[in-house]
C-alpha atoms as a PDB file:
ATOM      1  CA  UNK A   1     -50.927   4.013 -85.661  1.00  0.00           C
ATOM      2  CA  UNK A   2     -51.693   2.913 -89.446  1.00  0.00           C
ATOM      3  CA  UNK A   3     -50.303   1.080 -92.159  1.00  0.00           C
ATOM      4  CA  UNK A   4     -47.040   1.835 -93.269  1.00  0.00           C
ATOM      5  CA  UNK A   5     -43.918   2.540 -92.250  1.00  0.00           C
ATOM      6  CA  UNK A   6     -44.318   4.426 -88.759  1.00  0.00           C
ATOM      7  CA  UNK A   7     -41.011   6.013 -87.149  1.00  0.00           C
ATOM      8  CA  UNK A   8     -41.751   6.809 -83.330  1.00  0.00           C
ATOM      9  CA  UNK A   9     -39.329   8.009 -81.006  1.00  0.00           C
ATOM     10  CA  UNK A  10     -39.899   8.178 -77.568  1.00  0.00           C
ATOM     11  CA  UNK A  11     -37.432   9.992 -75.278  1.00  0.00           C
ATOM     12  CA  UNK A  12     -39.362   9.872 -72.277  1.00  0.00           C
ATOM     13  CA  UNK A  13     -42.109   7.917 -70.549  1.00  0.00           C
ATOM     14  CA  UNK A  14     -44.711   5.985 -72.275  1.00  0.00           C
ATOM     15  CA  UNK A  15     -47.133   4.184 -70.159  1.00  0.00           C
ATOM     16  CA  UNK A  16     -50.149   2.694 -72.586  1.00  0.00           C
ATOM     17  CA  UNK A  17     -51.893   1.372 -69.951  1.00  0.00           C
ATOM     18  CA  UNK A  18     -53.991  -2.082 -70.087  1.00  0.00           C
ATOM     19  CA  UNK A  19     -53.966  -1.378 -73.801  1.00  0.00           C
ATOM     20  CA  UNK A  20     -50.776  -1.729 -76.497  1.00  0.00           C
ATOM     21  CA  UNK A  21     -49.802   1.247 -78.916  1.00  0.00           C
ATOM     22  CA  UNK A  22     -49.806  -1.189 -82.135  1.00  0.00           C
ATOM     23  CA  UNK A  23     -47.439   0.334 -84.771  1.00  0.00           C
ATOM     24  CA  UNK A  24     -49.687  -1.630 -87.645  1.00  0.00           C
ATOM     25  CA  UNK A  25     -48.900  -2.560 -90.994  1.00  0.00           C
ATOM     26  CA  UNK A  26     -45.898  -2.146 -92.160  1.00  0.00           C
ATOM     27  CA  UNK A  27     -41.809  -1.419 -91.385  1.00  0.00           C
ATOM     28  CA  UNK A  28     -41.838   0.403 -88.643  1.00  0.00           C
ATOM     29  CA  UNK A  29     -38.765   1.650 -86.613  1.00  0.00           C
ATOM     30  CA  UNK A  30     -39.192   2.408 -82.512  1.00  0.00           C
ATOM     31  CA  UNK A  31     -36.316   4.479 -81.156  1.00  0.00           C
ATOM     32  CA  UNK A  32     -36.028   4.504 -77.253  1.00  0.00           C
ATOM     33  CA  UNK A  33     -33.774   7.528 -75.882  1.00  0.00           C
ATOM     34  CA  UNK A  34     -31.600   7.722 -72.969  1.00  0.00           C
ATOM     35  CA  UNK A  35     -34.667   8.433 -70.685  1.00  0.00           C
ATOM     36  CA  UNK A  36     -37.384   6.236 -72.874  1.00  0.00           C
ATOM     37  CA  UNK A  37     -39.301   4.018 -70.621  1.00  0.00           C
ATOM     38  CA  UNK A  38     -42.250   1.697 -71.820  1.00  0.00           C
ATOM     39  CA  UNK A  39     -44.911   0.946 -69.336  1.00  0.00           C
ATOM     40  CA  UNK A  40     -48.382  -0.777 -69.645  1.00  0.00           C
ATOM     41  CA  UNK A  41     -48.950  -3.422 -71.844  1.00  0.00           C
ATOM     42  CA  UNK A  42     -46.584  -1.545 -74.301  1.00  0.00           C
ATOM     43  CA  UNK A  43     -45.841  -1.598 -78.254  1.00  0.00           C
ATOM     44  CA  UNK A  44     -46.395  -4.354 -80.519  1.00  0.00           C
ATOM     45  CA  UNK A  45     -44.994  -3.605 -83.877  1.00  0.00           C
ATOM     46  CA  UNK A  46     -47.614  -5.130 -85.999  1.00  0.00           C
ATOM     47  CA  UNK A  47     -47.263  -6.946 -89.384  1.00  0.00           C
ATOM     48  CA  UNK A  48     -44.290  -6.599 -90.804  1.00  0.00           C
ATOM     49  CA  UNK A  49     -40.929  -7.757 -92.185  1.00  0.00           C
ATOM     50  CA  UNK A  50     -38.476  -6.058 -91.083  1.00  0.00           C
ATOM     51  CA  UNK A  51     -39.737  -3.722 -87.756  1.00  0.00           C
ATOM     52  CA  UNK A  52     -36.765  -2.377 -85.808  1.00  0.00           C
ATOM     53  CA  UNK A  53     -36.456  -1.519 -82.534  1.00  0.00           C
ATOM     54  CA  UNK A  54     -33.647   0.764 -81.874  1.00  0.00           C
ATOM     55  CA  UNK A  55     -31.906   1.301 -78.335  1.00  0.00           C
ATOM     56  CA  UNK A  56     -29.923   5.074 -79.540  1.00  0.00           C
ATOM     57  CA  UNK A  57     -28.712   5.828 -75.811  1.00  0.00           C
ATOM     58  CA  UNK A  58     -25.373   7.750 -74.551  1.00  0.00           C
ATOM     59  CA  UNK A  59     -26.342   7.194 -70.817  1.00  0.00           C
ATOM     60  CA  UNK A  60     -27.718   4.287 -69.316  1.00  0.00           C
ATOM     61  CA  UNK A  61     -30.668   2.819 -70.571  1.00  0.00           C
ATOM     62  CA  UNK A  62     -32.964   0.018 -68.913  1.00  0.00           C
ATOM     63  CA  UNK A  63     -35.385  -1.604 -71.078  1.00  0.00           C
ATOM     64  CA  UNK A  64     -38.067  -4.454 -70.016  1.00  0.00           C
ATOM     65  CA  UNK A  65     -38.103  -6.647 -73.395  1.00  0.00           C
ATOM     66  CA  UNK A  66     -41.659  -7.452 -71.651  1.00  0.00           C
ATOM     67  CA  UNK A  67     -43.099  -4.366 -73.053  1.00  0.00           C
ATOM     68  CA  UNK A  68     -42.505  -4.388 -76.420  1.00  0.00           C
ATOM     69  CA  UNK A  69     -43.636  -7.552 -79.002  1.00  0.00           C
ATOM     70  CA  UNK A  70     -43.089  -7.916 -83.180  1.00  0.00           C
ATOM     71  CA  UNK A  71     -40.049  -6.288 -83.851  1.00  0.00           C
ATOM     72  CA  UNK A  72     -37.629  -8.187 -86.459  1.00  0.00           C
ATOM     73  CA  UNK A  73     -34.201  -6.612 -85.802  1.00  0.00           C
ATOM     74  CA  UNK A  74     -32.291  -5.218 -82.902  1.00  0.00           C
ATOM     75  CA  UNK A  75     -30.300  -2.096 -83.293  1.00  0.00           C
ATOM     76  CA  UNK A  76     -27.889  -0.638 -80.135  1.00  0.00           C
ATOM     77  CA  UNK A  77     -26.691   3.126 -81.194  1.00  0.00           C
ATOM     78  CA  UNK A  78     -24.312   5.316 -79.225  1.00  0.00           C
ATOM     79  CA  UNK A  79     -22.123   5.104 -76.255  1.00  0.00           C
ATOM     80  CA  UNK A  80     -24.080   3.816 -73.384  1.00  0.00           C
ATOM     81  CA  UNK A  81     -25.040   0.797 -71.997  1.00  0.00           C
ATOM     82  CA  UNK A  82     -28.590  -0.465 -72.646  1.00  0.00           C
ATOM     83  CA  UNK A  83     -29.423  -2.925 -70.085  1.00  0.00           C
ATOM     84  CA  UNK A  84     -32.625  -5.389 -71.830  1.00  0.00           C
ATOM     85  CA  UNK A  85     -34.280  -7.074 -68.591  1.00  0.00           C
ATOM     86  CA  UNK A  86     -37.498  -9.367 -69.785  1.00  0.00           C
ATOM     87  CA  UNK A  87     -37.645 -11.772 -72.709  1.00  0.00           C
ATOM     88  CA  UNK A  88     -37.573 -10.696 -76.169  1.00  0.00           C
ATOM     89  CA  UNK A  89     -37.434 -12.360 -79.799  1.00  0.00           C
ATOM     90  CA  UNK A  90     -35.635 -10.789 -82.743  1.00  0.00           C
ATOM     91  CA  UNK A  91     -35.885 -13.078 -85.392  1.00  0.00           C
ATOM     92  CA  UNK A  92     -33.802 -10.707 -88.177  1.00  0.00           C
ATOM     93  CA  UNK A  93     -31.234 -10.215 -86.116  1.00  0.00           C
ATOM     94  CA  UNK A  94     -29.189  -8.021 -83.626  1.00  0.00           C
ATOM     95  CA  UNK A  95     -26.127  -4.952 -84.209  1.00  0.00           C
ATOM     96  CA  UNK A  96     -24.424  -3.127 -81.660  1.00  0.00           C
ATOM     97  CA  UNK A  97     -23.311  -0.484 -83.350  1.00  0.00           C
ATOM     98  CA  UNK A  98     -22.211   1.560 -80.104  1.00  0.00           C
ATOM     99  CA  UNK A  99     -21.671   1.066 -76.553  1.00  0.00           C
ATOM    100  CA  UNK A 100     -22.630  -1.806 -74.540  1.00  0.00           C
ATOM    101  CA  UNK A 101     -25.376  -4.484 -75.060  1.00  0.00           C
ATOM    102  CA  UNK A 102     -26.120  -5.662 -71.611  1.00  0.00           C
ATOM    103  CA  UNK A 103     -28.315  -8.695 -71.183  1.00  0.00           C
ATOM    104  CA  UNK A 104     -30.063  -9.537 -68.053  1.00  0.00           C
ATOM    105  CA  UNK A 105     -32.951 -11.033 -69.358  1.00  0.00           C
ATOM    106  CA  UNK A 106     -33.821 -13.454 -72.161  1.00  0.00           C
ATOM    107  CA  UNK A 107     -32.821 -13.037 -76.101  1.00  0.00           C
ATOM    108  CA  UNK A 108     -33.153 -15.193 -79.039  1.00  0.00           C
ATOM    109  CA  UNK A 109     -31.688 -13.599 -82.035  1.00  0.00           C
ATOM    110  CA  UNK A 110     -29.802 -15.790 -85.021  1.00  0.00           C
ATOM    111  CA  UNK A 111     -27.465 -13.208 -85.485  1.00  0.00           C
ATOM    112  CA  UNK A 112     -24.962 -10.475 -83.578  1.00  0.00           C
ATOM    113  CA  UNK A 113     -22.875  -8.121 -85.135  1.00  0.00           C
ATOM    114  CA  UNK A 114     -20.622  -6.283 -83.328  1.00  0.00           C
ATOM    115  CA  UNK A 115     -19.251  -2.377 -84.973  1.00  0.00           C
ATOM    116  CA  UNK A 116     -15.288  -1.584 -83.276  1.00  0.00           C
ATOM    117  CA  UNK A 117     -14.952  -0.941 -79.905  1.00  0.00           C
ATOM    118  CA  UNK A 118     -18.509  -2.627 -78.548  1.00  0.00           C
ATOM    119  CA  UNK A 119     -19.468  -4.467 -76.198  1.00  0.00           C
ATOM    120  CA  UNK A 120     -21.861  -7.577 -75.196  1.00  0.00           C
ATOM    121  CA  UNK A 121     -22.645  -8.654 -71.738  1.00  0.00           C
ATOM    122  CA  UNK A 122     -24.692 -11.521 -70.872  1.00  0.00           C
ATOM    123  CA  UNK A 123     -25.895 -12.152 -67.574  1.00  0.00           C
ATOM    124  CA  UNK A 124     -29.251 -13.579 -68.924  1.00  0.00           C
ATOM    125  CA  UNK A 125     -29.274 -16.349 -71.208  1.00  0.00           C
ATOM    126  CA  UNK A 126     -28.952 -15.131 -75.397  1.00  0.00           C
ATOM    127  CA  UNK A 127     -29.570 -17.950 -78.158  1.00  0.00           C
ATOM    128  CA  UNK A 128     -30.322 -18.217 -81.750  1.00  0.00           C
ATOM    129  CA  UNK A 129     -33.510 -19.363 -80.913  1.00  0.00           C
ATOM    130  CA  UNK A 130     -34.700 -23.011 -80.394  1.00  0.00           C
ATOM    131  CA  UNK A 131     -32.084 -23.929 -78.477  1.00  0.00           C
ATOM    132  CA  UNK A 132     -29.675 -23.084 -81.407  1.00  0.00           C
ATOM    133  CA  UNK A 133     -26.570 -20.981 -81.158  1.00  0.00           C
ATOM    134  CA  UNK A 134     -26.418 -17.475 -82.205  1.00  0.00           C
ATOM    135  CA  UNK A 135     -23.634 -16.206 -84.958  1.00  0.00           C
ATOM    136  CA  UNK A 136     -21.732 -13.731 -83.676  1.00  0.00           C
ATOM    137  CA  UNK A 137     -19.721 -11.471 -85.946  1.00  0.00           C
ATOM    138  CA  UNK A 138     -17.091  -9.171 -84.839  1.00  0.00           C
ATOM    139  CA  UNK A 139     -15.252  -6.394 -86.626  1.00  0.00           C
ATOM    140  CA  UNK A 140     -11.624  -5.122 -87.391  1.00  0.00           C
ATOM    141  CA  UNK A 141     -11.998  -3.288 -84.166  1.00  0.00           C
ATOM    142  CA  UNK A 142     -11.787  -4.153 -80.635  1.00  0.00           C
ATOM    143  CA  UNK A 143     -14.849  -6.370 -79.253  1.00  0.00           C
ATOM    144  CA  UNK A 144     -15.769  -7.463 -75.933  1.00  0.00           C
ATOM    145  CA  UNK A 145     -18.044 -10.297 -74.740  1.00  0.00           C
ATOM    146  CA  UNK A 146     -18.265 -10.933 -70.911  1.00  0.00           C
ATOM    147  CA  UNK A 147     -20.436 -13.887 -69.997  1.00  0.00           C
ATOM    148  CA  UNK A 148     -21.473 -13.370 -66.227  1.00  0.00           C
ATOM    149  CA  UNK A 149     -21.538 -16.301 -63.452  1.00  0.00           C
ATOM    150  CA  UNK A 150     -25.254 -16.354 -64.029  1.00  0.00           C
ATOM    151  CA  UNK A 151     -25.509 -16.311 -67.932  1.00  0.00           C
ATOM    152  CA  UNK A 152     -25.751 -18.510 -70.325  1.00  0.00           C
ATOM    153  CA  UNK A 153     -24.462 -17.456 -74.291  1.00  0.00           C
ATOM    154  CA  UNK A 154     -25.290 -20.321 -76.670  1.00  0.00           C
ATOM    155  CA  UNK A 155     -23.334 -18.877 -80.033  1.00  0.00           C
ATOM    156  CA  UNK A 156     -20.280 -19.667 -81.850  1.00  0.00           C
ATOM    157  CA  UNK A 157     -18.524 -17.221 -84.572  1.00  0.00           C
ATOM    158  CA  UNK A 158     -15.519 -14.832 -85.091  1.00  0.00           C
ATOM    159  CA  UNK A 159     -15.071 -11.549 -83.460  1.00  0.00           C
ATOM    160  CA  UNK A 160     -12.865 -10.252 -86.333  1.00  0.00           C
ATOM    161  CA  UNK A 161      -9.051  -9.234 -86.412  1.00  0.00           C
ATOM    162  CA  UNK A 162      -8.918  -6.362 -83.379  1.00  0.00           C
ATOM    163  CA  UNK A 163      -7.479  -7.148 -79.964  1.00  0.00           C
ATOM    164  CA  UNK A 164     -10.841  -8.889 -78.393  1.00  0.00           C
ATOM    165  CA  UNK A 165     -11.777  -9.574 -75.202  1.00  0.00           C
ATOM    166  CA  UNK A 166     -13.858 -12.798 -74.123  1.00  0.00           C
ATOM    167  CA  UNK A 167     -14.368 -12.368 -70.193  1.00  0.00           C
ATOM    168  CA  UNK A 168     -16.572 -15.934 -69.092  1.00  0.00           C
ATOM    169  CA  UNK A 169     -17.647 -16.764 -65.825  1.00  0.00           C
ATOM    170  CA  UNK A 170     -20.258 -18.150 -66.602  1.00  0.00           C
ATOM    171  CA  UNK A 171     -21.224 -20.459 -69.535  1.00  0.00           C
ATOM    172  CA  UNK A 172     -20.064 -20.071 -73.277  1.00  0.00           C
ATOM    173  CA  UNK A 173     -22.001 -22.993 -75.030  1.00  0.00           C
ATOM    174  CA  UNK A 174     -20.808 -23.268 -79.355  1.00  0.00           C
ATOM    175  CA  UNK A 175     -23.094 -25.495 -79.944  1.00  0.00           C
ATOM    176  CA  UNK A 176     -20.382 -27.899 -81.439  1.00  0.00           C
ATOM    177  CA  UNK A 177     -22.052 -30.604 -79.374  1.00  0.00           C
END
């Protein structure tokens, strides 16, 4: 696509083949659906600041972070669980705004936020990147983080004034040293 600020929503298949659908220049948003999957070599999001990739799914959604490269900021939408398999960077920044975050694979992100009554399960390995920890921010509402026998969360924060849960079987790593 060009310059600018491209919105694309995909709410079913996308296979690009040995080449990558480059968003370009520019802010661009990519919204995957409950039945959005990325095949090929995928989307990059091109130059830009602030390029979001947004996960807006009521069922369950799987997403390889694999198959998509250059996106800033992380944004989870509605009531289902979005499980990211794969590595991904997003150096602006993660919300979970609804549902479940579920996280099998590999994320570096400086920040989560947490909206009431979401969720964040790690059973990959999340960090702020650089082996630093992540801030995690919670709200007024209800939050839960469960940390799997086989993940890794390296992150410290608060998770806000609502009756939280924090579930850890595996490890839970502040940072404090």
């Amino acid at each position: 696509l060009g310059d600018g600020a491209d919105t694309v929503t995909l709410p079913t298949l996308l296979n690009t083949g040995a080449g990558t659908l480059s968003l370009g220049a520019g802010d661009d948003t990519l919204t995957l659906q409950d039945s959005a999957v990325v095949a090929g070599a995928g989307i990059n999001a091109g130059a830009g600041s602030n390029d979001q990739l947004v996960l807006n799914n009521a069922q369950a959604l799987g997403f390889d972070g694999s198959h998509t490269a250059g996106f800033e900021t992380l944004l989870k939408q509605n009531g289902g669980t979005a499980t990211m398999t794969g590595s991904q960077v997003f150096g602006n920044g993660t919300t979970i705004a609804g549902g479940t975050l579920d996280v099998d694979g590999t994320l570096e992100t400086p920040t989560i936020d947490l909206a009431d009554s979401t969720a964040l399960n790690v059973d990959g390995m999340i960090e702020g990147g650089a082996g630093t920890a992540a801030l995690i921010t919670g709200s007024a509402g209800d939050n839960t983080i469960s940390v799997g026998a086989g993940g890794t969360l390296l992150a410290n924060g608060d998770l806000g004034t609502g009756n939280d849960v924090l579930d850890v079987a595996g490890t839970l790593d502040t940072g404090a040293g």
